[in-house]
N, C-alpha and C. Protein backbone atom coordinates (compact mmCIF):
# COMPACT_ATOMS: atom_id res chain seq x y z
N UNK A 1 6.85 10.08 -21.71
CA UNK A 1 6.98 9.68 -23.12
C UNK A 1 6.08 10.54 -24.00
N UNK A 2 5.06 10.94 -23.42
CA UNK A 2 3.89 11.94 -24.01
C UNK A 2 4.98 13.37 -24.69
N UNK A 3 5.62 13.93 -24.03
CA UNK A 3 6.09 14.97 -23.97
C UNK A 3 7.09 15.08 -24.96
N UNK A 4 7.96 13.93 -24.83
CA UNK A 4 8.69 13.36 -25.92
C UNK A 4 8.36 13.05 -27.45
N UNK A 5 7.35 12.50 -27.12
CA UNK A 5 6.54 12.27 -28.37
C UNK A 5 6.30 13.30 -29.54
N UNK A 6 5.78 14.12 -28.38
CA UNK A 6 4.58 15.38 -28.74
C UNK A 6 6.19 16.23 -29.64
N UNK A 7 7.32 16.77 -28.99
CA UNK A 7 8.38 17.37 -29.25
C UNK A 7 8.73 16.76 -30.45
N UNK A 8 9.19 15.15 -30.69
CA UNK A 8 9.36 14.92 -31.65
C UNK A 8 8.59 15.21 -32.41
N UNK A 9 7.36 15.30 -32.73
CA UNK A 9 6.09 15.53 -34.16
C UNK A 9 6.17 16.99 -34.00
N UNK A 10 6.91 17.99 -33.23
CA UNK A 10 6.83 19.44 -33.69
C UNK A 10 8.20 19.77 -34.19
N UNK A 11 8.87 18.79 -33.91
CA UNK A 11 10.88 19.07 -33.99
C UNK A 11 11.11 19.54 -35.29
N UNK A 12 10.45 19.07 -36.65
CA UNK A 12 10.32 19.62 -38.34
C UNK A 12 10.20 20.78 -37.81
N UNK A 13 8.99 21.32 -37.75
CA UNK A 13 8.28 22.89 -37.80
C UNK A 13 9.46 23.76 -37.17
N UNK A 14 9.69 23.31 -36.14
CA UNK A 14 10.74 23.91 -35.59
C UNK A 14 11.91 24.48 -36.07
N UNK A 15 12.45 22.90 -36.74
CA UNK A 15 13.96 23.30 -37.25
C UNK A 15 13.58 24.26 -38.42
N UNK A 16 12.66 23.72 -39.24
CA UNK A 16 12.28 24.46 -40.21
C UNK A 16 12.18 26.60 -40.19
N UNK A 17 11.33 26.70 -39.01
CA UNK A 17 11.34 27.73 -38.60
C UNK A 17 12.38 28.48 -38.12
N UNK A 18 13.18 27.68 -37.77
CA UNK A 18 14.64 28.35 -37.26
C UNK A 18 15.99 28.31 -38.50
N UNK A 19 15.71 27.58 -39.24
CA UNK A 19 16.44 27.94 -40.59
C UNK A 19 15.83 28.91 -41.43
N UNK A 20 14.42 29.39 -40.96
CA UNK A 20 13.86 29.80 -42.29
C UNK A 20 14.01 31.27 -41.66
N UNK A 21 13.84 31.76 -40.62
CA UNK A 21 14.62 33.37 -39.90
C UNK A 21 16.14 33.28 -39.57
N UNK A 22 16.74 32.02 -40.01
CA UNK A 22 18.22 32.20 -39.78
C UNK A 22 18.68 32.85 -41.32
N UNK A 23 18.54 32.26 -42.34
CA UNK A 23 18.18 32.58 -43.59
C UNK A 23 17.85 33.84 -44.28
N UNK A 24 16.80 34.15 -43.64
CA UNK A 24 16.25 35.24 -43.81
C UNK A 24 17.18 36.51 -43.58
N UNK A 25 17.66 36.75 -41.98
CA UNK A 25 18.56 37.52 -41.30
C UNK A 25 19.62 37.46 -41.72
N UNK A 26 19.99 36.28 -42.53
CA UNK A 26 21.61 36.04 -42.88
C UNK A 26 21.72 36.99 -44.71
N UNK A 27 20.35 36.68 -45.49
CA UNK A 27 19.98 37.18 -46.94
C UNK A 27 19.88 38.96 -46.41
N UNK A 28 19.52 39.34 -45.69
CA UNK A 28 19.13 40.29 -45.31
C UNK A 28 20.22 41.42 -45.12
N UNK A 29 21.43 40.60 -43.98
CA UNK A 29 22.75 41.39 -43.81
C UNK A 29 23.92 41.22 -44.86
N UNK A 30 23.85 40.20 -45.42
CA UNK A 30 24.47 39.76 -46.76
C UNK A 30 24.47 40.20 -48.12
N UNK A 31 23.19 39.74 -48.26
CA UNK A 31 22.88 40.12 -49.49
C UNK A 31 22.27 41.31 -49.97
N UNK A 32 21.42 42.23 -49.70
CA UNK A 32 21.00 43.26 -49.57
C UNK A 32 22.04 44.62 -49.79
N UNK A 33 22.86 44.21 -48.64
CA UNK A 33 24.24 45.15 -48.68
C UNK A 33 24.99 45.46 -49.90
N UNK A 34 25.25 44.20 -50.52
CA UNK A 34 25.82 44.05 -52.13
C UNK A 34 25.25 44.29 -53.41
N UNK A 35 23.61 44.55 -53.11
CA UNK A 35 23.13 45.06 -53.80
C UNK A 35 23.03 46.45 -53.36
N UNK A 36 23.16 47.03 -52.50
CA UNK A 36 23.25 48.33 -52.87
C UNK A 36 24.53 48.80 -52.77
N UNK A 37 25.71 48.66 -52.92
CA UNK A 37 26.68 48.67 -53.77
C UNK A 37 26.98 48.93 -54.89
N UNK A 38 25.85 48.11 -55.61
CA UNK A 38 25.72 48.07 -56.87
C UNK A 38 25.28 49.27 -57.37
């Protein structure tokens, strides 16, 4: 249950962190491109 626990109280940081370089990589190949287009 320790282990469980512990995972749940880091599971935020986590998701957080994994949207926030999914994001990133996605602004990056996306958006970037269309600006230099421009």
């Amino acid at each position: 249950m320790d282990k469980i626990s512990l995972a749940n109280a880091h599971l935020p940081q986590l998701i957080g962190l994994v949207l926030m370089s999914i994001g990133y990589t996605l602004g990056n190949r996306f958006y970037l491109p269309v600006v230099d287009k421009k």
